[in-house]
C-alpha atoms as a PDB file:
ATOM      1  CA  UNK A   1     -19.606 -16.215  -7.984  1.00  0.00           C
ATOM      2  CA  UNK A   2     -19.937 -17.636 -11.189  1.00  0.00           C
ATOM      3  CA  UNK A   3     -19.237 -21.387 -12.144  1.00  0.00           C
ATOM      4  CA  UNK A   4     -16.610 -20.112 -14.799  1.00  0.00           C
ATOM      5  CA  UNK A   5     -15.149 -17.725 -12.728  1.00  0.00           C
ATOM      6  CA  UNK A   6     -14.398 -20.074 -10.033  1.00  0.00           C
ATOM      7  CA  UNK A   7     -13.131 -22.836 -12.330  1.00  0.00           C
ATOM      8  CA  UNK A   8     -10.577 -20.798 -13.779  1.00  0.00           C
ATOM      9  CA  UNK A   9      -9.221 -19.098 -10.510  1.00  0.00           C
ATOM     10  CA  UNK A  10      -8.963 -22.555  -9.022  1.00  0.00           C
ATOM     11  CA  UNK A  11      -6.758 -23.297 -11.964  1.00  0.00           C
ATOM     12  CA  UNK A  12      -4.695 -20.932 -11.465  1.00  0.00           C
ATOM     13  CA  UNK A  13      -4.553 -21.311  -8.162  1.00  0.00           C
ATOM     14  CA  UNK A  14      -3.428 -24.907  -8.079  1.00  0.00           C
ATOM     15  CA  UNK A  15      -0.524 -24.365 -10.798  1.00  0.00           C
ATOM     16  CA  UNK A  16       2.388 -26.565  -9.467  1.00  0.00           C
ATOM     17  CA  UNK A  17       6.172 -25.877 -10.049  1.00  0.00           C
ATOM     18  CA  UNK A  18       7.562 -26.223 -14.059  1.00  0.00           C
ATOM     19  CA  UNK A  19       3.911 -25.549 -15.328  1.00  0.00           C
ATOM     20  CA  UNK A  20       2.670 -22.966 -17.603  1.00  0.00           C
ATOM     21  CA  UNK A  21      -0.226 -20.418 -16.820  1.00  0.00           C
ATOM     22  CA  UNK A  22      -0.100 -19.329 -20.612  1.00  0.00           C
ATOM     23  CA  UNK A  23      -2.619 -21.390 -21.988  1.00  0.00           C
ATOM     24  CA  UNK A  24      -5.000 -20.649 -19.347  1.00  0.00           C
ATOM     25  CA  UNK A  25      -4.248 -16.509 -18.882  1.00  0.00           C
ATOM     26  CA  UNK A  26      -5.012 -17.116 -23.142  1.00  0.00           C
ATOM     27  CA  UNK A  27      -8.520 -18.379 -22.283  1.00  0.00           C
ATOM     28  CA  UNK A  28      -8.882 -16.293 -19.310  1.00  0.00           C
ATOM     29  CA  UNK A  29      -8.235 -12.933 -21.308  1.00  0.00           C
ATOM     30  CA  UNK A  30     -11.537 -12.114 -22.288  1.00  0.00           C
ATOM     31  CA  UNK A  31     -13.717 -12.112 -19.516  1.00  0.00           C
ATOM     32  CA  UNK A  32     -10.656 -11.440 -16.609  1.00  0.00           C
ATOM     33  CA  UNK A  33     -11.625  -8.289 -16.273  1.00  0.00           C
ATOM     34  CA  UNK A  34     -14.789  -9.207 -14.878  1.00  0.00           C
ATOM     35  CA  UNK A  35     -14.551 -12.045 -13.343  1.00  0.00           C
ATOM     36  CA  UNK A  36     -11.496 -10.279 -11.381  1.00  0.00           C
ATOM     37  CA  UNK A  37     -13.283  -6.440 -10.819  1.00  0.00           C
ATOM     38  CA  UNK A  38     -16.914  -7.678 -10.794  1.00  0.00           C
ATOM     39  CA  UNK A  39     -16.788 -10.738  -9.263  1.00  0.00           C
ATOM     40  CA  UNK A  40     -14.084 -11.341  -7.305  1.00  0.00           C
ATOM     41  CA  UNK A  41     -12.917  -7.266  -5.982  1.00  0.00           C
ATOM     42  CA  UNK A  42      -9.634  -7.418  -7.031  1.00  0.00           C
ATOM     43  CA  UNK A  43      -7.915  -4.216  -5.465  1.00  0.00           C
ATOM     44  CA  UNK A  44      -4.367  -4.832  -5.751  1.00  0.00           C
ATOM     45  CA  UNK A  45      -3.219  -2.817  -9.120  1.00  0.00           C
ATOM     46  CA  UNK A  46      -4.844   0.097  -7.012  1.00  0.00           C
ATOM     47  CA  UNK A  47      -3.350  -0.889  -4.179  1.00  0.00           C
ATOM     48  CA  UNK A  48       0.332  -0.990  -5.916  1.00  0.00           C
ATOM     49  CA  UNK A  49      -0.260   1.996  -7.889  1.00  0.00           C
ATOM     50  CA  UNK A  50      -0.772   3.962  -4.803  1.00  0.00           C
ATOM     51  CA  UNK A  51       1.710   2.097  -3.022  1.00  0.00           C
ATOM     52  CA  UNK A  52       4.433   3.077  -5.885  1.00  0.00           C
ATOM     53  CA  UNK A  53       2.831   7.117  -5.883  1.00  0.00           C
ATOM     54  CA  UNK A  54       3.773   7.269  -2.058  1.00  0.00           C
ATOM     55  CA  UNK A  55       7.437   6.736  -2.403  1.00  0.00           C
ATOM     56  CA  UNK A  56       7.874   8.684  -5.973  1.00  0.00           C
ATOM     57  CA  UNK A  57       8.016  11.898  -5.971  1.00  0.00           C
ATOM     58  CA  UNK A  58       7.592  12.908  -9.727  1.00  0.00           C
ATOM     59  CA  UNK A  59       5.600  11.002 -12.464  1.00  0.00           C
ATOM     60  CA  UNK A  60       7.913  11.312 -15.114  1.00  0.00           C
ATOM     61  CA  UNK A  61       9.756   7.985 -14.621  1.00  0.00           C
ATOM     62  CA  UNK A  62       9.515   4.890 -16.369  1.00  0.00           C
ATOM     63  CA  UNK A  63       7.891   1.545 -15.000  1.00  0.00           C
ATOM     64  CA  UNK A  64       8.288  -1.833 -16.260  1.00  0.00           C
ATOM     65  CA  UNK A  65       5.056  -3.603 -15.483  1.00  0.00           C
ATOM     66  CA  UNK A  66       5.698  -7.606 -15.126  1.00  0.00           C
ATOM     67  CA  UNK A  67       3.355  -9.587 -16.032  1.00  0.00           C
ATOM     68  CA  UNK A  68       1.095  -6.774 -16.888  1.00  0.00           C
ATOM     69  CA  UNK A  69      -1.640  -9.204 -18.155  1.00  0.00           C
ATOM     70  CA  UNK A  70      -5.159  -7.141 -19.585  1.00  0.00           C
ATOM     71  CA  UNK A  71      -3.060  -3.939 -18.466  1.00  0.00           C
ATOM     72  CA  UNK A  72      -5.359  -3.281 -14.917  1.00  0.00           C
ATOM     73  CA  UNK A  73      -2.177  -2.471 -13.343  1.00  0.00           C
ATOM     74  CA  UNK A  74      -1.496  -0.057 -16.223  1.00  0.00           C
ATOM     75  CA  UNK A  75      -4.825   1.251 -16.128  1.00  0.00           C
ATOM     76  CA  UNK A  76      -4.166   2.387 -12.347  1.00  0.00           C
ATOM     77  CA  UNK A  77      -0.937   3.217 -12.875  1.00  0.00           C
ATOM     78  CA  UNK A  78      -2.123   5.943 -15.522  1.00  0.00           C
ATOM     79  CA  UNK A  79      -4.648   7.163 -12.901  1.00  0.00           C
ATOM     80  CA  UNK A  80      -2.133   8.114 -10.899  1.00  0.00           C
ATOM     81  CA  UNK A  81      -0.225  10.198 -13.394  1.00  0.00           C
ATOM     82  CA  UNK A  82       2.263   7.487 -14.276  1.00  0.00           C
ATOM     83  CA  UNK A  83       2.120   7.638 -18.335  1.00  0.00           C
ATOM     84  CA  UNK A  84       5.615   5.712 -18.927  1.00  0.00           C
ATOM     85  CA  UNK A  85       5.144   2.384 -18.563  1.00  0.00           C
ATOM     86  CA  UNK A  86       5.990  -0.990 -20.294  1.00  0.00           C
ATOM     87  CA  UNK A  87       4.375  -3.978 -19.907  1.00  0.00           C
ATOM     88  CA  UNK A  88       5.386  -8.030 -20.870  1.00  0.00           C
ATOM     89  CA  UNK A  89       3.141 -10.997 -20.673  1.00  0.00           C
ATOM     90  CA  UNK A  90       3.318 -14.090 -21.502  1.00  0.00           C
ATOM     91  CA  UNK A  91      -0.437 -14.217 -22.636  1.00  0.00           C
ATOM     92  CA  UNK A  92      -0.840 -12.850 -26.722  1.00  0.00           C
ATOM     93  CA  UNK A  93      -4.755 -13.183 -25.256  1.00  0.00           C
ATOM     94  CA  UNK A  94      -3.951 -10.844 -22.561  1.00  0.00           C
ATOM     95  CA  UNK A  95      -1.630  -8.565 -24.188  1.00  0.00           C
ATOM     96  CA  UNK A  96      -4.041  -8.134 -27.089  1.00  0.00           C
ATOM     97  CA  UNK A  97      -6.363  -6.909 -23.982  1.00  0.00           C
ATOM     98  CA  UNK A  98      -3.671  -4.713 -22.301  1.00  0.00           C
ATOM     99  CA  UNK A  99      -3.593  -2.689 -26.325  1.00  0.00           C
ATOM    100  CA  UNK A 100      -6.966  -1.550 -26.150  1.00  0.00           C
ATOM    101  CA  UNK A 101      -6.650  -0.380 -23.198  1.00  0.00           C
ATOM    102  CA  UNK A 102      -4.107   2.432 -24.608  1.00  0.00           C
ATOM    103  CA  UNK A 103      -2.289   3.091 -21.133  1.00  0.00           C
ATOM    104  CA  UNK A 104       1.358   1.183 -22.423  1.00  0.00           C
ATOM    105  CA  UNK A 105       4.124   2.570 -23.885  1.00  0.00           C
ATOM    106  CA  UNK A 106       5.112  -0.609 -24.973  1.00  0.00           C
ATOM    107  CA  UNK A 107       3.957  -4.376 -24.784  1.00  0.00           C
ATOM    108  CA  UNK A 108       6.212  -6.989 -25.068  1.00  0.00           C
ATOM    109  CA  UNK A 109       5.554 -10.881 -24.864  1.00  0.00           C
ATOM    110  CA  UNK A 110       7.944 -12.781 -22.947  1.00  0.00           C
ATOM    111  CA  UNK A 111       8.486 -15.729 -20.789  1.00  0.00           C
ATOM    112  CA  UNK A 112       9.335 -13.882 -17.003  1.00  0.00           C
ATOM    113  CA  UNK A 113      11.026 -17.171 -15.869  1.00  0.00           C
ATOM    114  CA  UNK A 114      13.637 -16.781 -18.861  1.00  0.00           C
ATOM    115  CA  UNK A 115      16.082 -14.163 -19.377  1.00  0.00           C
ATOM    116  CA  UNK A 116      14.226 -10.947 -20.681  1.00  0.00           C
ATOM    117  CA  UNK A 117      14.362  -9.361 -23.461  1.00  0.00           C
ATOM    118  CA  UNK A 118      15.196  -6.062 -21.535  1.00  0.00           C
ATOM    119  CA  UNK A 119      18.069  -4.039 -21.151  1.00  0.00           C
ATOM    120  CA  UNK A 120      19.935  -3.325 -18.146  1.00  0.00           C
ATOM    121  CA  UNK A 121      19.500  -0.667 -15.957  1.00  0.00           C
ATOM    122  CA  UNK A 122      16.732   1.289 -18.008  1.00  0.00           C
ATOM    123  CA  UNK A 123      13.851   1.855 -15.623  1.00  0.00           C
ATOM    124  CA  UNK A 124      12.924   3.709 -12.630  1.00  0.00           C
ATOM    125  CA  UNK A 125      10.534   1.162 -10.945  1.00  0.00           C
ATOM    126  CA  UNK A 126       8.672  -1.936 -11.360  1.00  0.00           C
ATOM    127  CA  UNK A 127       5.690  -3.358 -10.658  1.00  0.00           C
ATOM    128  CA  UNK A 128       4.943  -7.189 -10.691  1.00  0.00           C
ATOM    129  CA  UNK A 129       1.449  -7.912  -9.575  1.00  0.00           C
ATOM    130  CA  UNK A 130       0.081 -11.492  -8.849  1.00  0.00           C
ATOM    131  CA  UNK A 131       2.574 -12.604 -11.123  1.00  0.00           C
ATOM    132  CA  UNK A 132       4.472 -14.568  -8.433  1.00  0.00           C
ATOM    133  CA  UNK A 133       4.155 -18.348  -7.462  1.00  0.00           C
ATOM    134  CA  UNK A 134       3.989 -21.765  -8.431  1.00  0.00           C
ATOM    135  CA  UNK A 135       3.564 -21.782 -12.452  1.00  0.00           C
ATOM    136  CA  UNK A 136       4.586 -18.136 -12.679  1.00  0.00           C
ATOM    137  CA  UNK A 137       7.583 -16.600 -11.502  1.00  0.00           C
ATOM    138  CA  UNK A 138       9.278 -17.997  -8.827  1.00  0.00           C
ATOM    139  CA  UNK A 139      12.152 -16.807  -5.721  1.00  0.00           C
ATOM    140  CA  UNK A 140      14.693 -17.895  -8.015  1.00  0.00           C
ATOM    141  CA  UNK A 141      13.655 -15.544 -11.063  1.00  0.00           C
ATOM    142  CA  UNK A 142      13.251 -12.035  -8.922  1.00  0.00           C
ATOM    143  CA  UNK A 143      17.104 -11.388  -9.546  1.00  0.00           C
ATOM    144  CA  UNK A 144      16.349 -11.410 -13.287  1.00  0.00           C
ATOM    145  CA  UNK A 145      13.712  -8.584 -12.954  1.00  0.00           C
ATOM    146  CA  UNK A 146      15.585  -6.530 -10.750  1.00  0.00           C
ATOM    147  CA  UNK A 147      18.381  -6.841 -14.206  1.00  0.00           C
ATOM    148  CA  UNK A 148      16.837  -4.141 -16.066  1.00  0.00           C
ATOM    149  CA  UNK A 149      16.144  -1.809 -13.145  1.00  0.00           C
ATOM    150  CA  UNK A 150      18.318   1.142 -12.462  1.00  0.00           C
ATOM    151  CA  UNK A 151      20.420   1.532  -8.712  1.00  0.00           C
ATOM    152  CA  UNK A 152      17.274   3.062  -6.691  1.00  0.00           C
ATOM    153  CA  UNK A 153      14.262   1.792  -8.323  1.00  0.00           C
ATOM    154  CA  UNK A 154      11.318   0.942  -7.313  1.00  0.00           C
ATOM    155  CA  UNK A 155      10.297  -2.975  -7.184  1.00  0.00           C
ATOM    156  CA  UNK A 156       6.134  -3.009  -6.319  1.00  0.00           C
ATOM    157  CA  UNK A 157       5.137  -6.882  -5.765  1.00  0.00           C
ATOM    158  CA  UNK A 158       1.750  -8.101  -4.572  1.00  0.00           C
ATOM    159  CA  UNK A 159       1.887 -12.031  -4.320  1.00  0.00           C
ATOM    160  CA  UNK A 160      -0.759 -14.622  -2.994  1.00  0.00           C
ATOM    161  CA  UNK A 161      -0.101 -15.031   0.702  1.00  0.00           C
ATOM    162  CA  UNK A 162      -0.310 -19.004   0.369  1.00  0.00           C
ATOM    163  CA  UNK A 163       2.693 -19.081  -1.903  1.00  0.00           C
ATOM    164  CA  UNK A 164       5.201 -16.356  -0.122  1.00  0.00           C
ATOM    165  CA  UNK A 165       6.135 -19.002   2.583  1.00  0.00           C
ATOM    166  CA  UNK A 166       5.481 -22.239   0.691  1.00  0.00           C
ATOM    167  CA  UNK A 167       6.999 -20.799  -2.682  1.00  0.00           C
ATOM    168  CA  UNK A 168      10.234 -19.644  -0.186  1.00  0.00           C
ATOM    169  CA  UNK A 169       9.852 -16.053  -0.585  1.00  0.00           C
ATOM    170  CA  UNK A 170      10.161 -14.857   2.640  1.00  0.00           C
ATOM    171  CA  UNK A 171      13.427 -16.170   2.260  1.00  0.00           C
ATOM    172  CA  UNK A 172      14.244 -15.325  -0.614  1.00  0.00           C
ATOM    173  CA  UNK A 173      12.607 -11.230   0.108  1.00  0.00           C
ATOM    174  CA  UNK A 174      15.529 -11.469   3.232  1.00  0.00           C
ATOM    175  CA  UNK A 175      18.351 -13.258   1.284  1.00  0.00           C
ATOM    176  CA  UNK A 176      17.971 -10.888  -1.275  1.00  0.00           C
ATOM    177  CA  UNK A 177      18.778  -7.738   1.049  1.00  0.00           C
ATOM    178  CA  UNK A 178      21.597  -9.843   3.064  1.00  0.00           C
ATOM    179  CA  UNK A 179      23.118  -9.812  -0.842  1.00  0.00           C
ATOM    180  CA  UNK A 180      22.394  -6.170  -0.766  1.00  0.00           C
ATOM    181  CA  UNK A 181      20.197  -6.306  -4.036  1.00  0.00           C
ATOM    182  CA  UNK A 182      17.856  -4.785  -2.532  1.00  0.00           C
ATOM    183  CA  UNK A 183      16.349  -2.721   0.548  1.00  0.00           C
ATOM    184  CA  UNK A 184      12.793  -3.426   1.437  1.00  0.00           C
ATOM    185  CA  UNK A 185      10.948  -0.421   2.237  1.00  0.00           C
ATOM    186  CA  UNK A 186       7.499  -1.982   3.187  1.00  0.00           C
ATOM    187  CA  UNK A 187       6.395  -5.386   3.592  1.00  0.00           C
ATOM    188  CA  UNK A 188       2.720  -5.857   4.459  1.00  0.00           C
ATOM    189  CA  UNK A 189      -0.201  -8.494   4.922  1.00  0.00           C
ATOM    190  CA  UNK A 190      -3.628  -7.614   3.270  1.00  0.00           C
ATOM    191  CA  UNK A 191      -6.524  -8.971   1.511  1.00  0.00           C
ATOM    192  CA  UNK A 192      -6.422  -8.329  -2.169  1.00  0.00           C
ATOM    193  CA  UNK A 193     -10.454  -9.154  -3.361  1.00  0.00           C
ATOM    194  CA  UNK A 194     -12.883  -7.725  -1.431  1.00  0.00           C
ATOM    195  CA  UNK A 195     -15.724 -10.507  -2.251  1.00  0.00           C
ATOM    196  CA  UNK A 196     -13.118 -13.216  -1.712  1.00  0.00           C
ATOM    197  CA  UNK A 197     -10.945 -14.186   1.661  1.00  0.00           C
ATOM    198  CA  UNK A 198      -7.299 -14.317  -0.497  1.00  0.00           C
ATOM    199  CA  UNK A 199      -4.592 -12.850   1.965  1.00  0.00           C
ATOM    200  CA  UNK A 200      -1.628 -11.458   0.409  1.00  0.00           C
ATOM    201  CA  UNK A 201       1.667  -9.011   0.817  1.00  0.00           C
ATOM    202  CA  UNK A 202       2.281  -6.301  -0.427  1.00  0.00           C
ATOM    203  CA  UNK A 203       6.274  -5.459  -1.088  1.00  0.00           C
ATOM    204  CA  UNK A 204       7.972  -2.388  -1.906  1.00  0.00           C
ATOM    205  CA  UNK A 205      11.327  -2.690  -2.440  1.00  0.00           C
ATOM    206  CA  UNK A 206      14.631  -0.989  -3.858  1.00  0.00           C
ATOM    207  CA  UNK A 207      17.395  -2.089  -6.060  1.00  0.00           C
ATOM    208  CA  UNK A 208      20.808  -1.403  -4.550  1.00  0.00           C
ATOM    209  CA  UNK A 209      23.827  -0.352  -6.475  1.00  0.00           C
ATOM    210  CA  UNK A 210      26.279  -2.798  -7.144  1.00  0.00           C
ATOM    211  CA  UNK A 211      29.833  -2.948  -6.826  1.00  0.00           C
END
């Protein structure tokens, strides 16, 4: 691994509560690709983008990608035969990425831990990948991003495994069914980097209609 590489990933890594990951996802942008693919084996936009192809049956729908940083996600989302898809960052750096990668509909910059500039009920899935934990979005914000989902969709997470207890999702994944929000379909344990030991889960879930 490289001594850049593994600066920045313990960075982000050891983001606390009430901080920001923009400044460093704006440093990041240019060589995450690599350091992420090349480096470190990152699998998991692959891993959601098959994850969302196994429960949908057409391709025609449209995804809201959270957090979508340099538009990986996107990229395997496209490979899959997914082509309407919207992504929001908080990163201009990684955004600017995510463009040239021409697989968005859309790119939006926003803050995921504020109310989103999104309107309700307008997409089939979602897809939020390693966008969850301390200094990103937290239990408390997944309500929020379920907002401008419509009754059925799709909600694709893959998380760092060292933040879904510590960071209370596991309660938060089972609280959020008992409030019939939504219905987990699959909740499983993997490694997400290949060169790396980084356990994480993988959640498919879907939005419930409301009363």
């Amino acid at each position: 691994m490289g001594k850049e590489s593994d600066r920045i990933l313990g960075r982000v890594s050891h983001l606390e509560d009430g901080d920001s990951s923009r400044d460093i996802y704006d440093d990041w942008s240019g060589s995450y690709d690599h350091h992420l693919i090349e480096e470190f084996g990152y699998i998991s936009p692959d891993i959601a983008a098959q994850a969302l192809s196994d429960e949908v049956e057409e391709d025609e729908v449209a995804i809201i990608d959270y957090g979508c940083g340099t538009g990986l996600v996107g990229q395997s989302l496209n490979q899959q035969g997914f082509e309407i898809v919207d992504g929001i960052d908080i990163s201009e750096g990684m955004l600017q990425q995510a463009r040239e990668k021409q697989v968005y509909r859309n790119l939006i910059r926003g803050d995921l831990t504020t109310r989103i500039a999104l309107d309700d009920a307008v997409y089939d899935a979602a897809t939020c990948i390693g966008s969850m934990g301390a200094g990103h979005v937290g239990a408390d914000h997944i309500p929020e991003l379920l907002r401008p989902l419509r009754a059925g969709a799709l909600f694709v997470s893959i998380m760092n495994g060292m933040y879904y207890a510590a960071g209370g999702f596991d309660r938060a994944f089972r609280q959020l069914e008992s409030d019939s929000l939504w219905r987990v379909r699959r909740l499983e344990e993997f490694n997400y980097m290949t060169q790396l030991e980084r356990p994480g889960w993988l959640l498919v879930a879907e939005k419930q209609a409301q009363d």
